[in-house]
Protein backbone atom coordinates (compact mmCIF):
# COMPACT_ATOMS: atom_id res chain seq x y z
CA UNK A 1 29.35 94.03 4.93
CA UNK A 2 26.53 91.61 6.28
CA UNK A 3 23.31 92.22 5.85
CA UNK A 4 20.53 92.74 8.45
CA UNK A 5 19.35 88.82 8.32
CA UNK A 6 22.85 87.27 9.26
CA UNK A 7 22.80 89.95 11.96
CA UNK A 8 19.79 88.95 13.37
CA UNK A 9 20.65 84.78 13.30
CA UNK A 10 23.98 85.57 14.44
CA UNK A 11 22.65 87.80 17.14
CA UNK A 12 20.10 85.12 18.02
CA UNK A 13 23.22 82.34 18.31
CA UNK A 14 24.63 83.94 20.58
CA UNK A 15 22.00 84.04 22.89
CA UNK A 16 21.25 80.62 22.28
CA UNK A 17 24.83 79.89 22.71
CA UNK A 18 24.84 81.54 25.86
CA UNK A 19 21.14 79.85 27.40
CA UNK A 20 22.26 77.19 29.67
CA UNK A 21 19.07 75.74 28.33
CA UNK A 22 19.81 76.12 24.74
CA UNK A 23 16.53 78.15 24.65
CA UNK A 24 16.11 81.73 23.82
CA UNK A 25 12.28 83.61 24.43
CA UNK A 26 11.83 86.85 21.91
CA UNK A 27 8.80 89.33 21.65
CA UNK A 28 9.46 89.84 17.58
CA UNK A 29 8.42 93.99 17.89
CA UNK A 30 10.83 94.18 20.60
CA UNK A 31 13.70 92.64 18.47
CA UNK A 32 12.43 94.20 15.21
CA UNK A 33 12.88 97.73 17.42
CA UNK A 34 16.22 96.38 18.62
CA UNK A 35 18.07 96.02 14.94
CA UNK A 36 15.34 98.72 13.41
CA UNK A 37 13.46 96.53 10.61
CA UNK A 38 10.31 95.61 10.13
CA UNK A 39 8.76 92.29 12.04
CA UNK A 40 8.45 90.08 9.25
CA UNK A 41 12.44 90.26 8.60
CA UNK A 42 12.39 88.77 12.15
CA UNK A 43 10.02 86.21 10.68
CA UNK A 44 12.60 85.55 7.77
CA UNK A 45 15.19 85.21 9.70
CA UNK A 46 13.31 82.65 11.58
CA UNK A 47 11.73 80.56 9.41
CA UNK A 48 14.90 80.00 6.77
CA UNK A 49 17.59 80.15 9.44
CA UNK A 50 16.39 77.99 12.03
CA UNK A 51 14.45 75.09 10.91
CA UNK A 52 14.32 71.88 12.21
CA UNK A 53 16.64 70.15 9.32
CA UNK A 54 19.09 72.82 10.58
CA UNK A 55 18.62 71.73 14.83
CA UNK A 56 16.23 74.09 16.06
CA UNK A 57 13.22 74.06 16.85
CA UNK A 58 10.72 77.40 16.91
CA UNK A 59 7.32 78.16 18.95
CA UNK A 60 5.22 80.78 18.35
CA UNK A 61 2.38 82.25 20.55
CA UNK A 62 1.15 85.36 18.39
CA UNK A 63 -1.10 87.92 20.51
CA UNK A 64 -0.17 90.79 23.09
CA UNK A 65 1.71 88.43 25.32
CA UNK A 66 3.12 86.62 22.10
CA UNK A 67 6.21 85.69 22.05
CA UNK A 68 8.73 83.31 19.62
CA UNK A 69 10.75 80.33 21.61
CA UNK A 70 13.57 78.84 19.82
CA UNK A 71 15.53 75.83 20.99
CA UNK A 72 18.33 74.06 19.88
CA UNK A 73 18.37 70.50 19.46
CA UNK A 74 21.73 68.57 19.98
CA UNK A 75 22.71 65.41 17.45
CA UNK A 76 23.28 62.42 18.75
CA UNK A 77 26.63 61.44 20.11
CA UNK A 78 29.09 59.42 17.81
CA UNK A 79 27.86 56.23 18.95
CA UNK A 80 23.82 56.94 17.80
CA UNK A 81 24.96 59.36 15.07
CA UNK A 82 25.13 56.62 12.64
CA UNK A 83 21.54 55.62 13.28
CA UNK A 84 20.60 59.19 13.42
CA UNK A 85 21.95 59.48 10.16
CA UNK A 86 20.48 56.94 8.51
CA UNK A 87 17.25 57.90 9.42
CA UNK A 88 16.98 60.85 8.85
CA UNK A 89 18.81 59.93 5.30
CA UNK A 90 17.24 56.96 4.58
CA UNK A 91 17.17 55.91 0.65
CA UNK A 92 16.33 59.30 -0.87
CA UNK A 93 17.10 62.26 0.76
CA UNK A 94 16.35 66.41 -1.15
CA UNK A 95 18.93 68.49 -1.35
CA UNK A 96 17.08 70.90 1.04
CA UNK A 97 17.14 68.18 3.94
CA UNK A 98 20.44 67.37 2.97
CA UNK A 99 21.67 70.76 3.29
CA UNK A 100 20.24 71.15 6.55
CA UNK A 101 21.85 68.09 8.01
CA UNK A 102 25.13 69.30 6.57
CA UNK A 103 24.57 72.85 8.29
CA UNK A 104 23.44 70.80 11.47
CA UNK A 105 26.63 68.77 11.37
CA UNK A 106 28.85 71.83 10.66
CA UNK A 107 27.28 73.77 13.69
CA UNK A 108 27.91 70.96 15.93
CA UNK A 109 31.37 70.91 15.13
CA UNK A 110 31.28 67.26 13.23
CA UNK A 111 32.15 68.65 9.93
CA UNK A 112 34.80 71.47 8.93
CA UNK A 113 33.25 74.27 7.45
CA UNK A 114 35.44 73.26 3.95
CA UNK A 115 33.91 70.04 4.03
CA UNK A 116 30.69 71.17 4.88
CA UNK A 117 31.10 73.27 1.24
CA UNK A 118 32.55 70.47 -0.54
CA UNK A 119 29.45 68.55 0.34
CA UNK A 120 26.63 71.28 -0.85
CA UNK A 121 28.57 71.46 -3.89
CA UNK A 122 28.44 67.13 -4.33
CA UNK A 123 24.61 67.15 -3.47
CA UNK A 124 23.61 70.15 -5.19
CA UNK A 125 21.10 68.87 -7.65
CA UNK A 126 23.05 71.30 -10.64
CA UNK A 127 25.54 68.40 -9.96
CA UNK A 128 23.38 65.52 -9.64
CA UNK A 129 21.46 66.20 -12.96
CA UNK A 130 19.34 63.26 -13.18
CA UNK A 131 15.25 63.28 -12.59
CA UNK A 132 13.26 62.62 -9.18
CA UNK A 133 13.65 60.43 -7.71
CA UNK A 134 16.71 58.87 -9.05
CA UNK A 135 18.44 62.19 -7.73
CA UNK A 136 17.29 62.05 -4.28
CA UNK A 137 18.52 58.06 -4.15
CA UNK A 138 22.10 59.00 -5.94
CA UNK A 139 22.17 62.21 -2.98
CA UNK A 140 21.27 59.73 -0.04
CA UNK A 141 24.30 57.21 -1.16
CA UNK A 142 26.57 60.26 -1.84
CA UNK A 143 25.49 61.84 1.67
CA UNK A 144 26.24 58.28 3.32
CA UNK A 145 29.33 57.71 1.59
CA UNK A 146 30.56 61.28 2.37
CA UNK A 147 29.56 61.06 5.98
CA UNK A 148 30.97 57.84 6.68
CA UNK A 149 34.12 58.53 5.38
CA UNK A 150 34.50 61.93 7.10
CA UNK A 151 33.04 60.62 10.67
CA UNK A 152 35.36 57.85 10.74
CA UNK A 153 38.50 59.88 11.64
């Protein structure tokens, strides 16, 4: 059984998904009424489940006429994805980052959800037991090397 969180981001995908904008508005009592939890599971859900490294971005307006705007950003297509990637890569990359633009890949349909697995489990930094920053250069190369190879199909 899922739990109330991936209820709530998968709700709040799908009305994303279906925005022609990409763009959904939410008063957070009204959705905290909707799945019957408290508000600041709504500000969970929010703030670990769509961040930026993942594509989205969130607004907040608190107050009576507060409300919480997420968008989702769309990656590059192939031809700027390799730039994209190396920016946002670069020479040292943490495995937080990392994981987002794995999830962000995934969700755009760029990665498989296997290989999306197979890299967490690479970058993880149980794997990659070396010190800082070492770790986040050895991540960056793997993440490069990993992304090349499986964007080149």
């Amino acid at each position: 059984m899922r739990n109330i969180s991936d209820i709530i981001e998968q709700y709040l995908k799908n009305i994303l998904h279906e925005s022609p904008e990409g763009t959904v508005e939410i008063q957070r009592n009204d959705l905290a009424d909707h799945f019957s939890c408290v508000p600041s599971q709504i500000n969970y859900v929010i703030s670990t489940r769509f961040t930026l490294e993942k594509g989205y971005v969130v607004e907040s307006k608190r107050g009576g006429g507060g409300y919480i705007r997420i968008q989702r950003i769309e990656l590059p297509q192939h031809s700027a994805l390799h730039t994209h990637l190396n920016q946002t890569i670069g020479s040292g990359i943490d495995q937080s980052t990392a994981e987002g633009l794995i999830y962000q890949l995934e969700e755009a349909g760029f990665l498989t959800r296997r290989e999306a697995c197979l890299m967490r489990a690479a970058i993880s930094r149980e794997c990659l037991a070396v010190k800082l920053p070492h770790r986040d250069e050895i991540r960056s190369k793997m993440m490069k090397a990993m992304l090349i190879s499986l964007l080149s199909k």
